[in-house]
PDB file of N, CA and C in Angstrom:
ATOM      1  N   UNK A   1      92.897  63.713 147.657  1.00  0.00           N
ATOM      2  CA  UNK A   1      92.714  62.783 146.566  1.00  0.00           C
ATOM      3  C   UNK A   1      93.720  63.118 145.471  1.00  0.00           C
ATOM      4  N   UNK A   2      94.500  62.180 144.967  1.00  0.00           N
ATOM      5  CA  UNK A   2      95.442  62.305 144.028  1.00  0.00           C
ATOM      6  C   UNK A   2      94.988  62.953 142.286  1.00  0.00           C
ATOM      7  N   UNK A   3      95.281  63.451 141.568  1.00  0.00           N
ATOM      8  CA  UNK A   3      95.304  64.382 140.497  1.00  0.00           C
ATOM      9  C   UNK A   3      94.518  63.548 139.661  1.00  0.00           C
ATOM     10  N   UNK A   4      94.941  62.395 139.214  1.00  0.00           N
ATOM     11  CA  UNK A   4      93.972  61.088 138.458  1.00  0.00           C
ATOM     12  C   UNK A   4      93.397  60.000 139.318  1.00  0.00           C
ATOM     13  N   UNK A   5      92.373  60.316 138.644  1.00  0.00           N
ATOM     14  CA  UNK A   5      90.870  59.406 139.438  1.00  0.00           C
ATOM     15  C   UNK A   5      90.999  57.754 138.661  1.00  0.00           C
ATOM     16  N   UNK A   6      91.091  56.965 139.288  1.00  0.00           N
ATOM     17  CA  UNK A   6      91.059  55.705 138.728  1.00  0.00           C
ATOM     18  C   UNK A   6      89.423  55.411 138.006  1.00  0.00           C
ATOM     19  N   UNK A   7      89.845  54.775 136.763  1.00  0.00           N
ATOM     20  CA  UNK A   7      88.319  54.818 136.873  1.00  0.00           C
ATOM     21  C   UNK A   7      87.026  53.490 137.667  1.00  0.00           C
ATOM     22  N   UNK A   8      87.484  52.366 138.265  1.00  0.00           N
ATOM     23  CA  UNK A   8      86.579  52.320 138.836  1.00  0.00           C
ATOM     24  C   UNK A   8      86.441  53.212 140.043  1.00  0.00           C
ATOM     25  N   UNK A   9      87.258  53.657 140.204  1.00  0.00           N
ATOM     26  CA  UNK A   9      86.789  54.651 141.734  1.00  0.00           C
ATOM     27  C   UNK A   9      86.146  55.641 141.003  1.00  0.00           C
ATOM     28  N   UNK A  10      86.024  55.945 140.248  1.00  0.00           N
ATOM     29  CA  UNK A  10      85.644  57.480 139.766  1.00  0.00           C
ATOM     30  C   UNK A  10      83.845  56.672 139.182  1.00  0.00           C
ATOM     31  N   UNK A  11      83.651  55.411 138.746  1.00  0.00           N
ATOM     32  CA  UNK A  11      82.178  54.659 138.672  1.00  0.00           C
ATOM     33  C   UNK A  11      81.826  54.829 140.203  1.00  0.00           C
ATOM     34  N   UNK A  12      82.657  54.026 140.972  1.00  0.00           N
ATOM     35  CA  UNK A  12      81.984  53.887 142.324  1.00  0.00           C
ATOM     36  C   UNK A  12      81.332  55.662 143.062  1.00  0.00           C
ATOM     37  N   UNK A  13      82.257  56.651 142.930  1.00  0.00           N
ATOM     38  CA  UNK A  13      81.530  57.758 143.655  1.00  0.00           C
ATOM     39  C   UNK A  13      80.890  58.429 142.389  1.00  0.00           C
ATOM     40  N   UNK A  14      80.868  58.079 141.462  1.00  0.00           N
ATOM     41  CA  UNK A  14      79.521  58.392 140.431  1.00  0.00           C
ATOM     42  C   UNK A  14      78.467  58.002 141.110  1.00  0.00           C
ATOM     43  N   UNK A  15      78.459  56.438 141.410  1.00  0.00           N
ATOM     44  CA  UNK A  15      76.924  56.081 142.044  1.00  0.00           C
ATOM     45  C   UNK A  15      76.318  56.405 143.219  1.00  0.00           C
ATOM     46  N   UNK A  16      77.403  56.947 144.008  1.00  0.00           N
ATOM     47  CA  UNK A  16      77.029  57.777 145.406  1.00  0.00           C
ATOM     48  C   UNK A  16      76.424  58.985 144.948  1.00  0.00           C
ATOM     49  N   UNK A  17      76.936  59.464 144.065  1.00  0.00           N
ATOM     50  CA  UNK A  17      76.974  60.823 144.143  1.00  0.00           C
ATOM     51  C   UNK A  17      75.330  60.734 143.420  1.00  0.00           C
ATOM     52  N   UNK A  18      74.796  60.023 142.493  1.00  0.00           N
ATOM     53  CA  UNK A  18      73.851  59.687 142.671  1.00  0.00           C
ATOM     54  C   UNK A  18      72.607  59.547 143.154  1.00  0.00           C
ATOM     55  N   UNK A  19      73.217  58.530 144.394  1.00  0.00           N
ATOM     56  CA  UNK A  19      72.229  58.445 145.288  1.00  0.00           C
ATOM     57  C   UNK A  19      71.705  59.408 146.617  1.00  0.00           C
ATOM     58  N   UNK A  20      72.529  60.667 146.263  1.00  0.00           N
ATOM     59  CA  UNK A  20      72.321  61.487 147.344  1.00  0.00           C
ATOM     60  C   UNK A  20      71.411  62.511 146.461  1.00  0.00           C
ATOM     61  N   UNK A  21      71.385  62.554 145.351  1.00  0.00           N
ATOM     62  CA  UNK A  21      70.190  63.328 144.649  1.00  0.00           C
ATOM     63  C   UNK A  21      69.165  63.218 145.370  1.00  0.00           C
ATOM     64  N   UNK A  22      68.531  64.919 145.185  1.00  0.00           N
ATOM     65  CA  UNK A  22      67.134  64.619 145.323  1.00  0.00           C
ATOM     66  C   UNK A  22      66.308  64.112 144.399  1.00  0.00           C
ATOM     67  N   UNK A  23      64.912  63.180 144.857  1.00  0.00           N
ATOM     68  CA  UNK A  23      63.626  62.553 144.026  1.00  0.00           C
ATOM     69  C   UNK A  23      63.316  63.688 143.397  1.00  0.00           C
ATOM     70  N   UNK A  24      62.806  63.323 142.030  1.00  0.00           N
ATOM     71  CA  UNK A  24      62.195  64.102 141.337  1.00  0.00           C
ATOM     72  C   UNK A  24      60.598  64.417 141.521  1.00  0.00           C
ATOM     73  N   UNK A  25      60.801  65.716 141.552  1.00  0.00           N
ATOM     74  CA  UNK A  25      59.465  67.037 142.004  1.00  0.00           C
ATOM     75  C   UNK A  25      58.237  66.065 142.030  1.00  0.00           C
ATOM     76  N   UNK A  26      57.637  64.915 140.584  1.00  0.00           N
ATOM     77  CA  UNK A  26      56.222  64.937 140.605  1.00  0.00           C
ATOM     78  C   UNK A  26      56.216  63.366 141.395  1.00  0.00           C
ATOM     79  N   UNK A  27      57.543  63.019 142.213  1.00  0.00           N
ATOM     80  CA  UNK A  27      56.873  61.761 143.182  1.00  0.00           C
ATOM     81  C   UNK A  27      55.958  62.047 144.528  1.00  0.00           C
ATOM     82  N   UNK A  28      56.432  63.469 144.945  1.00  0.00           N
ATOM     83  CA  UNK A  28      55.744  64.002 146.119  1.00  0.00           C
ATOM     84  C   UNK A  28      54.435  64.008 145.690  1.00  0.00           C
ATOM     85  N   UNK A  29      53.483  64.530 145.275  1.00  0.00           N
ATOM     86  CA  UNK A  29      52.209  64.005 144.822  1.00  0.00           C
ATOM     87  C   UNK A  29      51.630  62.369 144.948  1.00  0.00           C
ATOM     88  N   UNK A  30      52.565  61.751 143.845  1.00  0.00           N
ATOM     89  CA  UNK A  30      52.186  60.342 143.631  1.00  0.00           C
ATOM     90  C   UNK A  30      52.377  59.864 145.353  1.00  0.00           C
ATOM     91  N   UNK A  31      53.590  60.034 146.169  1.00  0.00           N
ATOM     92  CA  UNK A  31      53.355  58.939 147.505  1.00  0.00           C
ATOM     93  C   UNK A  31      52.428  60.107 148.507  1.00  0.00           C
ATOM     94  N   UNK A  32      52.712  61.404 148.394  1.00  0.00           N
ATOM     95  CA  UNK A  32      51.752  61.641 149.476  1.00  0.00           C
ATOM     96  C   UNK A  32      50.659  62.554 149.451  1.00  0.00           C
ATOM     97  N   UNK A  33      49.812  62.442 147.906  1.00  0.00           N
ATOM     98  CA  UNK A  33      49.003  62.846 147.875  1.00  0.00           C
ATOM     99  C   UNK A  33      48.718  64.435 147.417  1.00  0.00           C
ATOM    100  N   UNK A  34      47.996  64.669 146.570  1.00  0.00           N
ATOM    101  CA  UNK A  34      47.940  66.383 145.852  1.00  0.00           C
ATOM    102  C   UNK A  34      48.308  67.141 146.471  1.00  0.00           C
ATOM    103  N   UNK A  35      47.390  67.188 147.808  1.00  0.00           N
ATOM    104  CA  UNK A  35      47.448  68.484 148.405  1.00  0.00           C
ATOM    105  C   UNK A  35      48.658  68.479 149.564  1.00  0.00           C
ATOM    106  N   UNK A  36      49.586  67.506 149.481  1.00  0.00           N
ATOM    107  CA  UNK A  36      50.514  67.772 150.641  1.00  0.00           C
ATOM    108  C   UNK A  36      51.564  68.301 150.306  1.00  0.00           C
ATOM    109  N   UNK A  37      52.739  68.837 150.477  1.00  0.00           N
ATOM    110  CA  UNK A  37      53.414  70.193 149.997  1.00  0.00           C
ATOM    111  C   UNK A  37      54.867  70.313 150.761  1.00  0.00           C
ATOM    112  N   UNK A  38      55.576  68.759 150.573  1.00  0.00           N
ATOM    113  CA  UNK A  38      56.999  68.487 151.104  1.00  0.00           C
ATOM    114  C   UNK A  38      58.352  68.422 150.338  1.00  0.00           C
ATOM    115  N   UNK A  39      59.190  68.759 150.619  1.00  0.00           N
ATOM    116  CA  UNK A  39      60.689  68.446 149.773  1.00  0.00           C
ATOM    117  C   UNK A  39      60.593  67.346 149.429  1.00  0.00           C
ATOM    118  N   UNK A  40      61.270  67.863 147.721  1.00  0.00           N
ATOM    119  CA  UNK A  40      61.743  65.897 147.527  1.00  0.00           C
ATOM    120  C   UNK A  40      62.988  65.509 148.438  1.00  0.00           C
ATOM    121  N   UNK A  41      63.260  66.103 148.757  1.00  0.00           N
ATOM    122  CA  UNK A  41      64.642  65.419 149.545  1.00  0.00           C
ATOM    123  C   UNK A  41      64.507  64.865 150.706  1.00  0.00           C
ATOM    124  N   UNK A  42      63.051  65.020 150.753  1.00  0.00           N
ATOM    125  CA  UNK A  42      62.606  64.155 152.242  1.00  0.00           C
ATOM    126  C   UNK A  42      62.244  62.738 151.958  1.00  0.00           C
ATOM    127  N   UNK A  43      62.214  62.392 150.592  1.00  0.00           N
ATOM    128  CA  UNK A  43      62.503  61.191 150.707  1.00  0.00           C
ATOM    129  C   UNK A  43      63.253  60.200 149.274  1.00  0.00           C
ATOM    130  N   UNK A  44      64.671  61.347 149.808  1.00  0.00           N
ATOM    131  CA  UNK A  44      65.517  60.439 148.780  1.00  0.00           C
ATOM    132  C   UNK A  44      66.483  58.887 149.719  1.00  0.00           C
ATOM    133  N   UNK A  45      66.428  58.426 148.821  1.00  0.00           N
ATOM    134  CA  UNK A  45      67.620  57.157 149.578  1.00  0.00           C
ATOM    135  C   UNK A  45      68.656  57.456 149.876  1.00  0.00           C
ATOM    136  N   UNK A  46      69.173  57.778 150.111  1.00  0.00           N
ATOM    137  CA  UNK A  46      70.733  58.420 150.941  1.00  0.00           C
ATOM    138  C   UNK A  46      70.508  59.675 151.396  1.00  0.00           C
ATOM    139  N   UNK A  47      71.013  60.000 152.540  1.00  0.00           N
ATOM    140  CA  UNK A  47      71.128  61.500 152.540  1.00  0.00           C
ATOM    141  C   UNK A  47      72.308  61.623 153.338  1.00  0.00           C
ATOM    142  N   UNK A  48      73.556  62.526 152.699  1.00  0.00           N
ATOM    143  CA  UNK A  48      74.772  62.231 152.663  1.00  0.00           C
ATOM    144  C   UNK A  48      75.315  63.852 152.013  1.00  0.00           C
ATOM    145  N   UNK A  49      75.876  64.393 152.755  1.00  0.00           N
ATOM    146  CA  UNK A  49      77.079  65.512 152.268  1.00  0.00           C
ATOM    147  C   UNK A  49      78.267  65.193 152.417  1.00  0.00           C
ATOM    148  N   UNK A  50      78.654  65.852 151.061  1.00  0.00           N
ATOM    149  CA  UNK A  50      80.383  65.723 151.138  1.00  0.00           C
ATOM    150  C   UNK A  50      81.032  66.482 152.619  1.00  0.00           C
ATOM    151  N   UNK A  51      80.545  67.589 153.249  1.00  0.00           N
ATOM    152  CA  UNK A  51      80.851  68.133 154.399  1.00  0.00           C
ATOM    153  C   UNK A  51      80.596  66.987 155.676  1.00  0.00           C
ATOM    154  N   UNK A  52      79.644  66.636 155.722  1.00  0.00           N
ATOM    155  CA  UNK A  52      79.259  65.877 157.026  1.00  0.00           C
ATOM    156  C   UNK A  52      80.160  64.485 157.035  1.00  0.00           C
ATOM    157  N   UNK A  53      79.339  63.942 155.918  1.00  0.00           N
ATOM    158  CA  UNK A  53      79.907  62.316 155.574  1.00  0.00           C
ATOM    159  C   UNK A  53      81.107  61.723 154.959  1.00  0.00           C
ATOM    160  N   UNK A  54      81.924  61.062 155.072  1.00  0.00           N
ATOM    161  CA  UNK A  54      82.975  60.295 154.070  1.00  0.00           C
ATOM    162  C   UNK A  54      82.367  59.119 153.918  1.00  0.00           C
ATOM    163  N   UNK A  55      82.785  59.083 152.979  1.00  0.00           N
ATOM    164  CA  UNK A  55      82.481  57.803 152.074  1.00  0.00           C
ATOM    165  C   UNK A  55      83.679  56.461 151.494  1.00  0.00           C
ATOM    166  N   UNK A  56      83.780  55.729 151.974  1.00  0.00           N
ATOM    167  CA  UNK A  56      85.136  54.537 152.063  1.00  0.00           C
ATOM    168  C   UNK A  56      85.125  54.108 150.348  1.00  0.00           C
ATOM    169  N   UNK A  57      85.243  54.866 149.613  1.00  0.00           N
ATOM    170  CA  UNK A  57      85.665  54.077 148.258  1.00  0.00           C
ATOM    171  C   UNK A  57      87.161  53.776 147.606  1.00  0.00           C
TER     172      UNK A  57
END
């Protein structure tokens, strides 16, 4: 990738980068209940590494 980031390219993998966050800690409760005891990252909307995945922006 070249030295300067254009900036809509630099918006566009803002919003990726984004969407590969993990959910925040107190949704696991709210969808599956008190006592169940899972990663938020088990249910974020993307799941995407810079190692594994490219991304066409």
């Amino acid at each position: 990738m070249s030295r300067f980031k254009q900036p809509a390219k630099k918006k566009r993998l803002t919003k990726k980068n984004r969407q590969t966050r993990w959910a925040p800690f107190w949704t696991v409760p709210r969808k599956y209940g008190k006592g169940r005891k899972i990663h938020p990252s088990r249910h974020t909307a993307v799941k995407r590494s810079w190692k594994r995945t490219k991304i066409k922006v």
